[in-house]
C-alpha atoms as a PDB file:
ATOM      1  CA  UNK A   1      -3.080   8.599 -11.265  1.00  0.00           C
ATOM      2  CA  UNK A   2      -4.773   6.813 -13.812  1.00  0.00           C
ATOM      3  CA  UNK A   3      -3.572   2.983 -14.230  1.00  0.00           C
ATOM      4  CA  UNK A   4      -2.661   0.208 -12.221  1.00  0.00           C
ATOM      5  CA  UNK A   5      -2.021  -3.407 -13.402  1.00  0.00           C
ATOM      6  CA  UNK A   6      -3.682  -5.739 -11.618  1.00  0.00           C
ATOM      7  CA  UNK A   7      -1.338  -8.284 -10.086  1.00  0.00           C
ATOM      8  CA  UNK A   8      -2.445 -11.094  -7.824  1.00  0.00           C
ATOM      9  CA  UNK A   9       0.008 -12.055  -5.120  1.00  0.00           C
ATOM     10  CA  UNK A  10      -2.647 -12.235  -2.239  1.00  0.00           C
ATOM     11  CA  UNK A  11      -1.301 -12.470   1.262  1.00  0.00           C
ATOM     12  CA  UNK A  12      -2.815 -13.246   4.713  1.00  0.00           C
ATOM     13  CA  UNK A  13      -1.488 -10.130   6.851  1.00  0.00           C
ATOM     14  CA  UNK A  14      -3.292 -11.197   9.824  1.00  0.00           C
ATOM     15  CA  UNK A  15      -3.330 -15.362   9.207  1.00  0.00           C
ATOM     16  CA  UNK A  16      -7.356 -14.923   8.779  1.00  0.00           C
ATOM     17  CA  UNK A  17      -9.950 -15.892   6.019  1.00  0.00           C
ATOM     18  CA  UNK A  18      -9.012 -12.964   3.844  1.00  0.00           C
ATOM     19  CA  UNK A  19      -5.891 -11.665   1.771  1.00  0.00           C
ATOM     20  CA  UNK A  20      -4.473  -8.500  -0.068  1.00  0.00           C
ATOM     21  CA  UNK A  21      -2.033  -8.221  -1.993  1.00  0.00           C
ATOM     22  CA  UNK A  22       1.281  -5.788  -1.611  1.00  0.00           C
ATOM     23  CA  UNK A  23       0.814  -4.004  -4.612  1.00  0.00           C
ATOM     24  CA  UNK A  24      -0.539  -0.241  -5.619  1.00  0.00           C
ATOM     25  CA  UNK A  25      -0.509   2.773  -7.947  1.00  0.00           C
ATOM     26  CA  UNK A  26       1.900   4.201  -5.352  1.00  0.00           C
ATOM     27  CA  UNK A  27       3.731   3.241  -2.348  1.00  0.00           C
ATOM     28  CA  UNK A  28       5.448   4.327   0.981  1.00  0.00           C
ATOM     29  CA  UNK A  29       7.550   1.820   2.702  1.00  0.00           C
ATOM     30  CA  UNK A  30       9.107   2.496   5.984  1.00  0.00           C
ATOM     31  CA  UNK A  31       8.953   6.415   5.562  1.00  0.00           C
ATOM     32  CA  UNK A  32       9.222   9.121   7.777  1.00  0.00           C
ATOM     33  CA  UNK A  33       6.820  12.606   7.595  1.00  0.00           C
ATOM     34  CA  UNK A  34       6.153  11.790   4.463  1.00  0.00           C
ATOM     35  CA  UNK A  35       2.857  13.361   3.205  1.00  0.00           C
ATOM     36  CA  UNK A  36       0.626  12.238   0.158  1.00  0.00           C
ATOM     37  CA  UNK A  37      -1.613  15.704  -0.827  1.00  0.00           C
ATOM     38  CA  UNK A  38      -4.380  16.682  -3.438  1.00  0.00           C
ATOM     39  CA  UNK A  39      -3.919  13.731  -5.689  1.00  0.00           C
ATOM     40  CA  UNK A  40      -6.571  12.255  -7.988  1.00  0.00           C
ATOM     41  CA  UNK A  41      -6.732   8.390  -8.311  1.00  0.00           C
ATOM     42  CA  UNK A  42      -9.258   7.609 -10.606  1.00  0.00           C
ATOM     43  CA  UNK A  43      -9.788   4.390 -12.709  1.00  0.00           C
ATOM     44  CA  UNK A  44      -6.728   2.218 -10.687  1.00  0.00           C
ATOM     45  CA  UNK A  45      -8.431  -1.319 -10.715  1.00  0.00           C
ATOM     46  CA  UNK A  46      -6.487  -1.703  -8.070  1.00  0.00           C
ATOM     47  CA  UNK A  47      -5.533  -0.423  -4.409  1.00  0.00           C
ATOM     48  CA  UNK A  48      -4.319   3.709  -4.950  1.00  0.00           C
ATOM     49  CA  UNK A  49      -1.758   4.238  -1.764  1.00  0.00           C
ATOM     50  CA  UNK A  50      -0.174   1.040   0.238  1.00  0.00           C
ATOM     51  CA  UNK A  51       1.617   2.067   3.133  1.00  0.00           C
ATOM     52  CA  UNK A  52       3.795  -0.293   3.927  1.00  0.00           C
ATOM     53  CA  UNK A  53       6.156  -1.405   6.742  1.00  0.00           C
ATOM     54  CA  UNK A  54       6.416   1.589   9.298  1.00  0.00           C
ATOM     55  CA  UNK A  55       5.656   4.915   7.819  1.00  0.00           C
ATOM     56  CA  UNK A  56       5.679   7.411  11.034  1.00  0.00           C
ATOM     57  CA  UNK A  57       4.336  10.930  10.466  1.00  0.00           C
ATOM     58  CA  UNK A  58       2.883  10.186   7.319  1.00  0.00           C
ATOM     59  CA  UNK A  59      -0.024  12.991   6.262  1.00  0.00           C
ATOM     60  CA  UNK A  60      -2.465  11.789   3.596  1.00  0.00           C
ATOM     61  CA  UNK A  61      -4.496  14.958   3.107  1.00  0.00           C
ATOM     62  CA  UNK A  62      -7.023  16.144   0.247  1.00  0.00           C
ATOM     63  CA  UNK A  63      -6.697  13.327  -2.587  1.00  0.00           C
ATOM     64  CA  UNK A  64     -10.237  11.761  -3.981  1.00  0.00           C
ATOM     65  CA  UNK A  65     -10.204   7.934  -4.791  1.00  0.00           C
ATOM     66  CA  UNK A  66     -12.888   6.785  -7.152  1.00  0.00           C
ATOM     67  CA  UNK A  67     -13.525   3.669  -9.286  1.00  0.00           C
ATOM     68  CA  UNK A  68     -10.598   2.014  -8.169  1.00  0.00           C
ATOM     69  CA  UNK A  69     -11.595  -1.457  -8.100  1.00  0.00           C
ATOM     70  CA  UNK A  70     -10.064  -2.694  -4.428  1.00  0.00           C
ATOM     71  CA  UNK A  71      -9.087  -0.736  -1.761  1.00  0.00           C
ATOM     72  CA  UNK A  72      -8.219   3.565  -1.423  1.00  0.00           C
ATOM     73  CA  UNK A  73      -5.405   3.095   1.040  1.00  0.00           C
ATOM     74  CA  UNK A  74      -4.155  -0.180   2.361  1.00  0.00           C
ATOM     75  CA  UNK A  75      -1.979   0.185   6.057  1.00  0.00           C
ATOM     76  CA  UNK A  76       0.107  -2.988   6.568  1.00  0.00           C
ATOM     77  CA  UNK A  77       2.607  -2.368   9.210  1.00  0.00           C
ATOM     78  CA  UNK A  78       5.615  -5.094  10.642  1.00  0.00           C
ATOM     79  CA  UNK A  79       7.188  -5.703  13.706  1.00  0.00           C
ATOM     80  CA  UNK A  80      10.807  -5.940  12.928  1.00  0.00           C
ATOM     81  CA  UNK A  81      11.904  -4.226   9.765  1.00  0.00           C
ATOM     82  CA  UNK A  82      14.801  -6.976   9.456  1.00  0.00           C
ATOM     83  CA  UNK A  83      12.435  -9.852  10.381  1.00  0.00           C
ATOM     84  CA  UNK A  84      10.622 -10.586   6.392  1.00  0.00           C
ATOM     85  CA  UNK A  85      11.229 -11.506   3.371  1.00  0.00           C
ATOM     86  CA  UNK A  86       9.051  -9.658   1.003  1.00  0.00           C
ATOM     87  CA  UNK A  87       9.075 -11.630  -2.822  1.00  0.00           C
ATOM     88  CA  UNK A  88      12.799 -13.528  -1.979  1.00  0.00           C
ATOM     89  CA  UNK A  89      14.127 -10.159  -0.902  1.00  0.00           C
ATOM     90  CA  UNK A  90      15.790  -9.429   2.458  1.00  0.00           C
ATOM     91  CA  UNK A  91      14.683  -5.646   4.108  1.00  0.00           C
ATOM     92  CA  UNK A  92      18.712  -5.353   5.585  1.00  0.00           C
END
């Protein structure tokens, strides 16, 4: 993985002082086993892997992150997969 646009919809997951945003060069949303191995993200300017919602089992094994310009891997979990609205769309 190569590119990423950067894209700046920041969001307070925990209500604190700081924000991320929900967006990455790949993404696993409410997933099961699902296992991410011997990638190369180099170069993003951006987060590589957002795991997102609940993603049980998931492996992330071997892969090298470098230059990306925000985060490697970004875990944001939620309580009720029915409960939020992501961008003005429902999960159910």
């Amino acid at each position: 993985m190569t590119t990423a646009r950067a894209v700046f919809r920041l969001q307070t997951p925990s209500g604190g002082d700081w924000a991320v945003e929900r967006v990455a060069a790949l993404q696993l949303r409410w997933t099961e086993g699902a296992s991410i191995t011997r990638n190369h993200f180099h170069h993003l300017d951006g987060t590589a892997l957002l795991l997102s919602g609940a993603n049980s089992g998931a492996k992330i094994i071997g892969n090298e992150f470098a230059w990306l310009g925000q985060s490697a891997i970004v875990a944001w979990g939620e309580l009720d997969r029915c409960g939020e609205r992501l961008f003005g769309a429902s999960l159910c």
